[in-house]
C-alpha atoms as a PDB file:
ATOM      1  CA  UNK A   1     333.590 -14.654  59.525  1.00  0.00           C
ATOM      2  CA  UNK A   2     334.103 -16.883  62.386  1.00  0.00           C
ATOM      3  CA  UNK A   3     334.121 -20.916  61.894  1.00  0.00           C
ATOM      4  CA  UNK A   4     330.425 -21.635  62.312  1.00  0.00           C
ATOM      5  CA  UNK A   5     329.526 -20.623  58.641  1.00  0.00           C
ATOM      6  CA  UNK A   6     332.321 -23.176  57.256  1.00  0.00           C
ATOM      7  CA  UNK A   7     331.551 -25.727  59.852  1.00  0.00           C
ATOM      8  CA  UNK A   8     327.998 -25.736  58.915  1.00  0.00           C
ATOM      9  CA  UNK A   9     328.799 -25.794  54.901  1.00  0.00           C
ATOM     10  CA  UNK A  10     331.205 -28.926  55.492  1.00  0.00           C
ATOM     11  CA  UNK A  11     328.437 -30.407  57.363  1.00  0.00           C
ATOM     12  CA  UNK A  12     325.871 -30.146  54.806  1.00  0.00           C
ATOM     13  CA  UNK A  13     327.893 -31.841  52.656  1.00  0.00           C
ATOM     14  CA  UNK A  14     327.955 -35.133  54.904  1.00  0.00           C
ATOM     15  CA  UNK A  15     331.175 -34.761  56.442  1.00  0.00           C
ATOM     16  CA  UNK A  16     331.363 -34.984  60.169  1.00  0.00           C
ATOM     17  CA  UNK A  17     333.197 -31.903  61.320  1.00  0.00           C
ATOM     18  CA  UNK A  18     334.850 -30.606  64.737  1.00  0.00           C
ATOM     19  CA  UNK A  19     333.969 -26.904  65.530  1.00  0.00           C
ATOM     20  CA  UNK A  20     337.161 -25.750  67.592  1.00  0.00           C
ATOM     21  CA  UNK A  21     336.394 -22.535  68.599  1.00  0.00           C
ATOM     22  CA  UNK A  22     339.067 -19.555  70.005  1.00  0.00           C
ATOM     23  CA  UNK A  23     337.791 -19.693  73.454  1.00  0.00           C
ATOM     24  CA  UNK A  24     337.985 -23.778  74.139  1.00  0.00           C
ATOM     25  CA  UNK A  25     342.036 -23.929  73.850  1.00  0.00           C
ATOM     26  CA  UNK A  26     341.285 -23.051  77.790  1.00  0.00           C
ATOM     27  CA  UNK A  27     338.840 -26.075  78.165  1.00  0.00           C
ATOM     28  CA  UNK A  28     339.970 -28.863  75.310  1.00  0.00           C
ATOM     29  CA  UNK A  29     341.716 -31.687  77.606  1.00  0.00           C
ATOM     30  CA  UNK A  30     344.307 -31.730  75.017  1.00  0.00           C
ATOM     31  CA  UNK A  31     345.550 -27.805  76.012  1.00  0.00           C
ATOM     32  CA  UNK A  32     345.261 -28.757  79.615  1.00  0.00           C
ATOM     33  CA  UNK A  33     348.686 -27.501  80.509  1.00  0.00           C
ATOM     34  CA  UNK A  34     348.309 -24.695  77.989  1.00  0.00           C
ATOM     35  CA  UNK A  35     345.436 -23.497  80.310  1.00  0.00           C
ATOM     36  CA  UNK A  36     347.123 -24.203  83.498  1.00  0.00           C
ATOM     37  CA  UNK A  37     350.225 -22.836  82.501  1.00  0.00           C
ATOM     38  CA  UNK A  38     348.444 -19.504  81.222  1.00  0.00           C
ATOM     39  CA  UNK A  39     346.335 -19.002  84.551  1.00  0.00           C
ATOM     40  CA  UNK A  40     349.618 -19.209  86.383  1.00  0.00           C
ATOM     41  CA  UNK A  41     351.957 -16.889  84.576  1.00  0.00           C
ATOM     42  CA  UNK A  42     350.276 -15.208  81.900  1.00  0.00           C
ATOM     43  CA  UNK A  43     352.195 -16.970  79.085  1.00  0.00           C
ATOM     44  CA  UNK A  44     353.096 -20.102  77.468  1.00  0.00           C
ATOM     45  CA  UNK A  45     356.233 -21.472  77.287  1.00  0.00           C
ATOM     46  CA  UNK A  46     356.631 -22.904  73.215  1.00  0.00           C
ATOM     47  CA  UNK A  47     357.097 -26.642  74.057  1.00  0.00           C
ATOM     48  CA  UNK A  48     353.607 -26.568  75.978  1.00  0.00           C
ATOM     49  CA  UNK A  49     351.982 -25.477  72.882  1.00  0.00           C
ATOM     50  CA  UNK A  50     353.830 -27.803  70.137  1.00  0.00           C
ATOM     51  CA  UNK A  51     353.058 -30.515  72.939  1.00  0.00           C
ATOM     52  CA  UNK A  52     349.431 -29.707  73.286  1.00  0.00           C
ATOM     53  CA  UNK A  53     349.123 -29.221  69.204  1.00  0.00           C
ATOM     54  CA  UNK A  54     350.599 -32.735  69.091  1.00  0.00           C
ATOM     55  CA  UNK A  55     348.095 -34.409  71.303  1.00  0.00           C
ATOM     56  CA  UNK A  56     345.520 -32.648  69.601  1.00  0.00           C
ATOM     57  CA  UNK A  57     346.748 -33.901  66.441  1.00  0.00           C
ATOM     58  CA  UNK A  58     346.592 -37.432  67.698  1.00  0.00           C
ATOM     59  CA  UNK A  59     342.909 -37.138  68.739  1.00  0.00           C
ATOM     60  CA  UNK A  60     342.050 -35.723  65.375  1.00  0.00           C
ATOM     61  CA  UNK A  61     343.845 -38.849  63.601  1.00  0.00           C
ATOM     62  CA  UNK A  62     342.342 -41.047  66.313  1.00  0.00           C
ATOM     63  CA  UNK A  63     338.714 -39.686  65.995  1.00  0.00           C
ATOM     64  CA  UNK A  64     335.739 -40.084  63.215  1.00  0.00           C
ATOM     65  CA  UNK A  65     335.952 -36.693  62.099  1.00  0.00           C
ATOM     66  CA  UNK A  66     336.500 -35.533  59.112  1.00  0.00           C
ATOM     67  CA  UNK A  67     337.600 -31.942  59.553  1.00  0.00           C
ATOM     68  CA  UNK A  68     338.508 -29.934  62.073  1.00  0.00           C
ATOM     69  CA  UNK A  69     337.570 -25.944  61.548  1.00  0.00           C
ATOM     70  CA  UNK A  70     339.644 -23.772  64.477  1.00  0.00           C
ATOM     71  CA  UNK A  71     338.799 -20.212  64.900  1.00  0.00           C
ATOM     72  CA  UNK A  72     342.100 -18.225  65.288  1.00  0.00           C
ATOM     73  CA  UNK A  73     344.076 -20.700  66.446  1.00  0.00           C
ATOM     74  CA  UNK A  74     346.563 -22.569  64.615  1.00  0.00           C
ATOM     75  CA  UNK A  75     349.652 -21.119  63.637  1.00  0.00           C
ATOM     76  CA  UNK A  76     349.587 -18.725  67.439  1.00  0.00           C
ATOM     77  CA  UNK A  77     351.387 -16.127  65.620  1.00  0.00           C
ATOM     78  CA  UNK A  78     349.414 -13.241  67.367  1.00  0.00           C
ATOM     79  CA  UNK A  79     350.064 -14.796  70.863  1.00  0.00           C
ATOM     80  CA  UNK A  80     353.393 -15.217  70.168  1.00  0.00           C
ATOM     81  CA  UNK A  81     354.055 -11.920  69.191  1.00  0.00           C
ATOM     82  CA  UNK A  82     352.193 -10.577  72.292  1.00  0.00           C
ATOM     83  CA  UNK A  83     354.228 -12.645  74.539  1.00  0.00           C
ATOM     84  CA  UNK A  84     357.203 -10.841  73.015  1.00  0.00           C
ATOM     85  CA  UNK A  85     358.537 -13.036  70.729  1.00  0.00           C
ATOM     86  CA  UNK A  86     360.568 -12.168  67.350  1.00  0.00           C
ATOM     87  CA  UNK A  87     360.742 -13.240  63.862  1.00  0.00           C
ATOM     88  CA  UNK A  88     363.054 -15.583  63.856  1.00  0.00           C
ATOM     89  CA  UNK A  89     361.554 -17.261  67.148  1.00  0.00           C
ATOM     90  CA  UNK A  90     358.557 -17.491  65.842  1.00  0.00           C
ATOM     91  CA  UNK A  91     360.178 -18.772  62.381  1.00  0.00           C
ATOM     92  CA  UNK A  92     361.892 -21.592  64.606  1.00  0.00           C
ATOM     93  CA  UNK A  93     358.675 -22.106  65.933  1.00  0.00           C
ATOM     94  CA  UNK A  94     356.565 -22.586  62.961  1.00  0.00           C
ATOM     95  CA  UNK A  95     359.278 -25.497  61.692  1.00  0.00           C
ATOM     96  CA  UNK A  96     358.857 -27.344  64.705  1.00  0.00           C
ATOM     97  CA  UNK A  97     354.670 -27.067  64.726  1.00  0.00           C
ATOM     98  CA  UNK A  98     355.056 -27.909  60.705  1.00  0.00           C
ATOM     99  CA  UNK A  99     356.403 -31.230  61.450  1.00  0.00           C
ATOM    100  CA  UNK A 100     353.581 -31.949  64.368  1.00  0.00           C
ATOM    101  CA  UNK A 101     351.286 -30.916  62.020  1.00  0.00           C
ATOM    102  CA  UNK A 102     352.150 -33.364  59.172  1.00  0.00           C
ATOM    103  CA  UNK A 103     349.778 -35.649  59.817  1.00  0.00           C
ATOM    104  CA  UNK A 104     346.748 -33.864  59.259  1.00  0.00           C
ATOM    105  CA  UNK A 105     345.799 -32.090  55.704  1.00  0.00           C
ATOM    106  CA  UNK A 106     346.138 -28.552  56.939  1.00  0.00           C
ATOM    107  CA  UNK A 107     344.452 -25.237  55.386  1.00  0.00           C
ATOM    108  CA  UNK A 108     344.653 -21.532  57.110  1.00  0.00           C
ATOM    109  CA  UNK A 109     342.247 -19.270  55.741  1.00  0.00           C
ATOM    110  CA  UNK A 110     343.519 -15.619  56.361  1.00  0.00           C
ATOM    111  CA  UNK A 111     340.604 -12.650  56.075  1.00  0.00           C
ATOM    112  CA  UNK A 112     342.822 -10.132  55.012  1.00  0.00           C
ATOM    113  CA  UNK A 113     341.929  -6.596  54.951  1.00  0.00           C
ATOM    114  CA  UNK A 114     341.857  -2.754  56.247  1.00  0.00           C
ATOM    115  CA  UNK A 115     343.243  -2.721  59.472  1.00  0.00           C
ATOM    116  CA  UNK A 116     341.877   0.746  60.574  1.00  0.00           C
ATOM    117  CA  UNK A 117     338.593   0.215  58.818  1.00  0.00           C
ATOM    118  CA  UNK A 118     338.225  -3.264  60.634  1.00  0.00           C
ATOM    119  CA  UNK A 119     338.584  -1.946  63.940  1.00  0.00           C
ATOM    120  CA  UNK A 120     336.546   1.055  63.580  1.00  0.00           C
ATOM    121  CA  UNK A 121     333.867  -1.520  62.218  1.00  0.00           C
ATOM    122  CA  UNK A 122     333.896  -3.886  65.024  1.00  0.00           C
ATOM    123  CA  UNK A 123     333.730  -0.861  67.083  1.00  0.00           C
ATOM    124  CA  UNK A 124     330.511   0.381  65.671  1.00  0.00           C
ATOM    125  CA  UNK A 125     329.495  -3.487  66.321  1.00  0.00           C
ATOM    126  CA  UNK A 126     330.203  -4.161  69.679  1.00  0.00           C
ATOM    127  CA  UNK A 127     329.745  -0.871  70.765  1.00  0.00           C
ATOM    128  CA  UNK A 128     331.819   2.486  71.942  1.00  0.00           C
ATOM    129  CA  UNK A 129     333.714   1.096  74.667  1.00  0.00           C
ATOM    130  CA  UNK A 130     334.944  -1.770  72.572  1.00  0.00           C
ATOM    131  CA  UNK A 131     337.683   0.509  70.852  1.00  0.00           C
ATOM    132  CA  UNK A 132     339.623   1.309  74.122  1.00  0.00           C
ATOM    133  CA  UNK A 133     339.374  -1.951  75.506  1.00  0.00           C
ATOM    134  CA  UNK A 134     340.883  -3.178  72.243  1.00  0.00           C
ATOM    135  CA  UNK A 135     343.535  -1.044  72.102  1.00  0.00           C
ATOM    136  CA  UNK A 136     344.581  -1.400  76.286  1.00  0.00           C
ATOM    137  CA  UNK A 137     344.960  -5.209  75.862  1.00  0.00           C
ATOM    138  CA  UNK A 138     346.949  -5.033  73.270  1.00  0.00           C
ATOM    139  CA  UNK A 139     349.019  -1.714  75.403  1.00  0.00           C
ATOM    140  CA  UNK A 140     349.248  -4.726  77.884  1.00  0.00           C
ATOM    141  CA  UNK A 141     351.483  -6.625  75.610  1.00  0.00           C
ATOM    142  CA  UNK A 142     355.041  -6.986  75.034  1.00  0.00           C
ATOM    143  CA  UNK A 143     354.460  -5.767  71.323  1.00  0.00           C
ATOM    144  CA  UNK A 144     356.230  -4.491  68.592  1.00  0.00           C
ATOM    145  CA  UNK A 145     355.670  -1.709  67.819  1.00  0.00           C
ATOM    146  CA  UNK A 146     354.171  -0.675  71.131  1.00  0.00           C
ATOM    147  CA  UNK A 147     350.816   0.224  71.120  1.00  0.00           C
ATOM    148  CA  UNK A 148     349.436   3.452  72.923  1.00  0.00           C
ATOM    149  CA  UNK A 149     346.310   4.596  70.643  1.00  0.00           C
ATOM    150  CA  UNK A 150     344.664   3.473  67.255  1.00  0.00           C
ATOM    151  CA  UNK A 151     347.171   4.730  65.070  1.00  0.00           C
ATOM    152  CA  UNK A 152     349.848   2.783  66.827  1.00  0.00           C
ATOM    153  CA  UNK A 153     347.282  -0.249  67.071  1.00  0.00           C
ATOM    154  CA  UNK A 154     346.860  -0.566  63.138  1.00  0.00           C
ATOM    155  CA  UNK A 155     350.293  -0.095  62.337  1.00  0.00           C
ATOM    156  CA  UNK A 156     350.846  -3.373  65.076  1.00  0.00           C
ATOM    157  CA  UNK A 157     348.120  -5.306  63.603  1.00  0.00           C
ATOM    158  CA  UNK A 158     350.089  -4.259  59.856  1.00  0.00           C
ATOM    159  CA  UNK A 159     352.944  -6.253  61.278  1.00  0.00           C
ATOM    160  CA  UNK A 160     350.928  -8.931  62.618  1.00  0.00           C
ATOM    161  CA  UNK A 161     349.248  -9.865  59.486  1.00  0.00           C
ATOM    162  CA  UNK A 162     353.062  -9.440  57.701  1.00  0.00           C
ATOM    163  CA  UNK A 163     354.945 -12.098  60.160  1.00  0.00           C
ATOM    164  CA  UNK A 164     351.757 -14.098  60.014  1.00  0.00           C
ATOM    165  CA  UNK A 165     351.796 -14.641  56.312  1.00  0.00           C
ATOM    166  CA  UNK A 166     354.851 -14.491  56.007  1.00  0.00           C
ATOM    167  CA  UNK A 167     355.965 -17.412  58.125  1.00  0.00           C
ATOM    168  CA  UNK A 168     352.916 -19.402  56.977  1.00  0.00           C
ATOM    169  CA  UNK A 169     354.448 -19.059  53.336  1.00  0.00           C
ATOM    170  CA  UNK A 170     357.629 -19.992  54.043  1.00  0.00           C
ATOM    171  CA  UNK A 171     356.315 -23.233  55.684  1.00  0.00           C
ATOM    172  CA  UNK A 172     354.839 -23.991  52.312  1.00  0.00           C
ATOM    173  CA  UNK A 173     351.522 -24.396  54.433  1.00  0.00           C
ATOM    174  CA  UNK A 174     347.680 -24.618  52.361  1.00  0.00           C
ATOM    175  CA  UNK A 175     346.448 -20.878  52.337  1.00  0.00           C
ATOM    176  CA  UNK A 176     343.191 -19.127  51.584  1.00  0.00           C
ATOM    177  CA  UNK A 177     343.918 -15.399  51.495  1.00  0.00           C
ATOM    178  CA  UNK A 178     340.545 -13.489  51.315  1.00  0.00           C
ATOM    179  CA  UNK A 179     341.484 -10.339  50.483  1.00  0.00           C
ATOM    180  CA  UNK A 180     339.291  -7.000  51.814  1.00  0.00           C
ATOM    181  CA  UNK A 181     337.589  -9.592  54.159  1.00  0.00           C
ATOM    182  CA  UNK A 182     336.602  -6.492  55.926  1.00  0.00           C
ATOM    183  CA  UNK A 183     334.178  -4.570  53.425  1.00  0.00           C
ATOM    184  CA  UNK A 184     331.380  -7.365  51.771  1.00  0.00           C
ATOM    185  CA  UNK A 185     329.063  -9.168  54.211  1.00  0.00           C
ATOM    186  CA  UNK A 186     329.312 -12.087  56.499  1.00  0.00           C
ATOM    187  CA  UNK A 187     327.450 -14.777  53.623  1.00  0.00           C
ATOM    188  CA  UNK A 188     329.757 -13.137  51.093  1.00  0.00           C
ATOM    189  CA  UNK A 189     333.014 -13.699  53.009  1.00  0.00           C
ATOM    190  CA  UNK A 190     331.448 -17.156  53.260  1.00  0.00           C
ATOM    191  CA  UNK A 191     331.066 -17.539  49.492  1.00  0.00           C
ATOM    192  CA  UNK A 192     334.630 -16.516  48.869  1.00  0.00           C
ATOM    193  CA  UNK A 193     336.376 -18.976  51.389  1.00  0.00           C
ATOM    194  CA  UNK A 194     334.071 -21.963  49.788  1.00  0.00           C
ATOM    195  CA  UNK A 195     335.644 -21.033  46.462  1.00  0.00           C
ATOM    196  CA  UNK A 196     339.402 -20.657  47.899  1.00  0.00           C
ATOM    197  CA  UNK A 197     338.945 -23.914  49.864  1.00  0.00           C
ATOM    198  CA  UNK A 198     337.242 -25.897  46.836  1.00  0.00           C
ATOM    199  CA  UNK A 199     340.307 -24.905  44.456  1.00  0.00           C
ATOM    200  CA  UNK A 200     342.749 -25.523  46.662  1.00  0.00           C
ATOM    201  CA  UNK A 201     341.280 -28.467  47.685  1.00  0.00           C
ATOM    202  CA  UNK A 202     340.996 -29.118  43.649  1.00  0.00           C
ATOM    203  CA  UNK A 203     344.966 -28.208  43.353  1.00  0.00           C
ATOM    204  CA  UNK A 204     345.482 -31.327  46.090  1.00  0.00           C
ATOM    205  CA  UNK A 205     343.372 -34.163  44.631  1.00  0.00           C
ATOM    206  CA  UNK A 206     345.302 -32.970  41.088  1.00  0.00           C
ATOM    207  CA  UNK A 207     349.053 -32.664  42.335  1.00  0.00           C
ATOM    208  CA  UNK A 208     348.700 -34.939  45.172  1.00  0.00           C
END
Protein backbone atom coordinates (compact mmCIF):
# COMPACT_ATOMS: atom_id res chain seq x y z
CA UNK A 1 0.00 0.00 0.00
CA UNK A 2 1.60 3.07 -1.20
CA UNK A 3 0.12 6.71 -0.17
CA UNK A 4 -2.38 7.21 -2.97
CA UNK A 5 -5.13 4.99 -1.29
CA UNK A 6 -4.84 7.19 2.08
CA UNK A 7 -4.40 10.37 0.20
CA UNK A 8 -7.49 9.77 -1.70
CA UNK A 9 -9.59 8.59 1.61
CA UNK A 10 -8.43 11.94 3.45
CA UNK A 11 -9.55 13.71 0.45
CA UNK A 12 -12.95 12.42 0.32
CA UNK A 13 -13.45 13.49 3.51
CA UNK A 14 -12.87 17.32 2.58
CA UNK A 15 -9.52 17.74 3.77
CA UNK A 16 -6.99 19.18 1.41
CA UNK A 17 -4.07 16.80 1.42
CA UNK A 18 -0.30 16.83 0.06
CA UNK A 19 0.68 13.52 -1.74
CA UNK A 20 4.59 13.37 -1.06
CA UNK A 21 5.65 10.60 -2.83
CA UNK A 22 9.29 8.48 -2.38
CA UNK A 23 10.63 9.61 -5.61
CA UNK A 24 10.04 13.70 -5.25
CA UNK A 25 12.62 14.09 -2.14
CA UNK A 26 14.95 14.48 -5.50
CA UNK A 27 12.62 17.24 -6.99
CA UNK A 28 10.72 19.04 -3.77
CA UNK A 29 12.63 22.59 -3.60
CA UNK A 30 12.72 22.02 0.01
CA UNK A 31 15.37 18.75 -0.44
CA UNK A 32 17.27 20.78 -2.93
CA UNK A 33 20.60 20.18 -1.31
CA UNK A 34 19.49 16.69 -0.34
CA UNK A 35 19.36 16.07 -4.17
CA UNK A 36 22.43 17.91 -5.01
CA UNK A 37 24.33 16.56 -2.35
CA UNK A 38 23.21 12.85 -3.32
CA UNK A 39 24.08 13.28 -7.17
CA UNK A 40 27.51 14.35 -6.04
CA UNK A 41 28.61 11.77 -3.53
CA UNK A 42 26.17 9.18 -3.20
CA UNK A 43 25.14 10.09 0.38
CA UNK A 44 23.80 12.60 2.65
CA UNK A 45 25.46 14.10 5.25
CA UNK A 46 22.65 14.16 8.54
CA UNK A 47 22.44 18.00 8.93
CA UNK A 48 21.31 18.25 5.12
CA UNK A 49 18.45 16.08 5.88
CA UNK A 50 17.26 17.54 9.46
CA UNK A 51 17.78 20.94 7.46
CA UNK A 52 15.72 19.98 4.50
CA UNK A 53 12.96 18.18 6.98
CA UNK A 54 12.90 21.58 8.70
CA UNK A 55 12.13 23.66 5.69
CA UNK A 56 9.73 21.23 4.71
CA UNK A 57 8.14 21.49 7.95
CA UNK A 58 7.84 25.21 7.58
CA UNK A 59 6.05 24.96 4.19
CA UNK A 60 3.65 22.47 5.63
CA UNK A 61 2.83 24.99 8.64
CA UNK A 62 2.93 27.81 6.10
CA UNK A 63 0.59 26.12 3.50
CA UNK A 64 -3.42 25.34 3.33
CA UNK A 65 -3.03 21.80 3.66
CA UNK A 66 -4.28 19.79 5.89
CA UNK A 67 -2.19 16.64 5.77
CA UNK A 68 0.68 15.64 4.36
CA UNK A 69 0.84 11.63 3.38
CA UNK A 70 4.84 10.71 2.50
CA UNK A 71 5.55 7.42 1.01
CA UNK A 72 8.68 5.95 2.76
CA UNK A 73 10.10 8.83 3.81
CA UNK A 74 10.08 10.21 7.14
CA UNK A 75 12.00 8.79 9.77
CA UNK A 76 15.15 7.76 6.73
CA UNK A 77 15.96 4.87 8.81
CA UNK A 78 16.57 2.55 5.73
CA UNK A 79 18.87 5.20 4.08
CA UNK A 80 20.61 5.66 7.00
CA UNK A 81 21.38 2.29 7.58
CA UNK A 82 22.51 1.87 3.91
CA UNK A 83 24.81 4.72 4.19
CA UNK A 84 26.40 2.78 7.04
CA UNK A 85 25.18 4.22 9.92
CA UNK A 86 24.62 2.48 13.52
CA UNK A 87 22.14 2.38 16.20
CA UNK A 88 23.06 4.78 18.25
CA UNK A 89 23.70 7.30 15.22
CA UNK A 90 20.69 6.84 14.01
CA UNK A 91 19.17 7.06 17.74
CA UNK A 92 21.01 10.58 17.92
CA UNK A 93 19.50 11.23 14.81
CA UNK A 94 15.94 10.54 15.41
CA UNK A 95 16.15 13.10 18.70
CA UNK A 96 17.31 15.78 16.66
CA UNK A 97 14.49 15.17 13.61
CA UNK A 98 11.87 14.69 16.76
CA UNK A 99 12.34 18.18 17.78
CA UNK A 100 12.09 19.56 13.90
CA UNK A 101 9.25 17.63 13.69
CA UNK A 102 7.27 19.09 16.65
CA UNK A 103 5.38 21.25 14.91
CA UNK A 104 3.42 19.13 12.82
CA UNK A 105 0.94 16.23 14.26
CA UNK A 106 3.01 13.32 13.07
CA UNK A 107 1.77 9.55 12.36
CA UNK A 108 4.11 6.64 10.70
CA UNK A 109 2.19 3.86 9.53
CA UNK A 110 4.54 0.73 9.40
CA UNK A 111 3.18 -2.41 7.01
CA UNK A 112 4.75 -4.94 8.89
CA UNK A 113 5.11 -8.37 7.70
CA UNK A 114 7.02 -11.57 6.12
CA UNK A 115 10.12 -10.44 4.91
CA UNK A 116 10.90 -13.47 2.60
CA UNK A 117 7.31 -13.82 1.54
CA UNK A 118 7.24 -9.98 0.63
CA UNK A 119 10.05 -10.12 -1.58
CA UNK A 120 9.26 -13.24 -3.30
CA UNK A 121 5.76 -11.48 -3.85
CA UNK A 122 6.94 -8.34 -5.34
CA UNK A 123 9.06 -10.54 -7.37
CA UNK A 124 6.25 -12.44 -8.92
CA UNK A 125 4.85 -8.67 -9.43
CA UNK A 126 7.36 -6.89 -11.09
CA UNK A 127 8.71 -9.68 -12.71
CA UNK A 128 11.89 -12.28 -12.60
CA UNK A 129 14.60 -9.93 -12.87
CA UNK A 130 13.25 -7.80 -10.08
CA UNK A 131 14.68 -10.27 -7.34
CA UNK A 132 18.41 -9.81 -8.31
CA UNK A 133 18.21 -6.31 -8.88
CA UNK A 134 16.76 -6.08 -5.38
CA UNK A 135 19.12 -7.91 -3.75
CA UNK A 136 22.50 -6.13 -5.79
CA UNK A 137 21.39 -2.65 -4.58
CA UNK A 138 21.11 -3.48 -1.43
CA UNK A 139 24.91 -5.74 -1.97
CA UNK A 140 25.84 -2.08 -2.98
CA UNK A 141 25.35 -0.84 0.48
CA UNK A 142 27.33 -0.39 3.48
CA UNK A 143 24.84 -2.78 5.38
CA UNK A 144 24.64 -4.72 8.28
CA UNK A 145 24.55 -7.64 7.94
CA UNK A 146 25.98 -7.67 4.44
CA UNK A 147 23.90 -8.80 1.90
CA UNK A 148 25.06 -11.38 -0.86
CA UNK A 149 21.72 -13.46 -1.73
CA UNK A 150 18.02 -13.64 -0.41
CA UNK A 151 18.69 -15.32 2.65
CA UNK A 152 21.14 -12.69 3.69
CA UNK A 153 18.64 -9.97 2.21
CA UNK A 154 15.67 -10.98 4.63
CA UNK A 155 17.67 -11.39 7.55
CA UNK A 156 18.91 -7.37 6.64
CA UNK A 157 15.48 -6.26 6.02
CA UNK A 158 14.69 -8.29 9.79
CA UNK A 159 17.03 -5.71 11.20
CA UNK A 160 15.74 -2.92 9.31
CA UNK A 161 12.24 -3.20 10.39
CA UNK A 162 13.84 -3.85 14.26
CA UNK A 163 16.00 -0.39 14.38
CA UNK A 164 13.11 1.18 12.54
CA UNK A 165 10.54 0.49 15.18
CA UNK A 166 12.51 0.51 17.54
CA UNK A 167 13.84 4.04 17.39
CA UNK A 168 10.38 5.29 16.33
CA UNK A 169 9.15 3.92 19.84
CA UNK A 170 11.56 5.30 21.79
CA UNK A 171 10.79 8.77 20.28
CA UNK A 172 7.33 8.27 21.65
CA UNK A 173 6.30 9.05 17.91
CA UNK A 174 2.20 8.27 16.61
CA UNK A 175 2.41 4.63 15.12
CA UNK A 176 0.15 2.46 13.01
CA UNK A 177 1.68 -1.02 12.96
CA UNK A 178 -0.23 -3.17 10.35
CA UNK A 179 0.78 -6.32 11.05
CA UNK A 180 1.10 -9.22 8.01
CA UNK A 181 0.71 -6.17 5.64
CA UNK A 182 2.08 -8.60 3.22
CA UNK A 183 -0.70 -11.43 2.86
CA UNK A 184 -4.54 -9.57 2.46
CA UNK A 185 -5.06 -7.27 -0.55
CA UNK A 186 -4.23 -3.76 -1.43
CA UNK A 187 -8.19 -2.32 -0.35
CA UNK A 188 -7.78 -4.49 2.74
CA UNK A 189 -4.41 -3.06 3.85
CA UNK A 190 -6.34 0.15 3.15
CA UNK A 191 -9.19 -0.74 5.50
CA UNK A 192 -6.83 -1.61 8.30
CA UNK A 193 -4.67 1.68 8.25
CA UNK A 194 -8.19 3.78 8.20
CA UNK A 195 -9.01 1.96 11.42
CA UNK A 196 -5.35 2.39 13.06
CA UNK A 197 -5.31 6.05 11.95
CA UNK A 198 -9.06 6.80 13.13
CA UNK A 199 -8.21 5.35 16.77
CA UNK A 200 -5.24 6.86 17.12
CA UNK A 201 -6.44 9.84 15.87
CA UNK A 202 -9.48 9.12 18.52
CA UNK A 203 -6.65 8.50 21.40
CA UNK A 204 -5.39 12.37 20.44
CA UNK A 205 -8.64 14.39 20.40
CA UNK A 206 -9.29 12.28 23.99
CA UNK A 207 -5.77 12.72 25.77
CA UNK A 208 -4.80 15.75 23.97
Amino acid sequence: MRGGGLSQWLADTGLRVDHFREEEILTRPQFAAVAEEFKATGTVELGTLIAATAKFVEAVVASDDHVVIADALVPFVPTLLAMGHGEETIDAFLTDLTEVLAPVCLVMVFLDGNAESSLFRAATREGEQWLDWYVGKLAGYEVSPPVADVASAVKYLRRERAVTLGAVRRKDWGLVVIERADEPPPDEVLRVAQRGLRLWLGRTVTHG
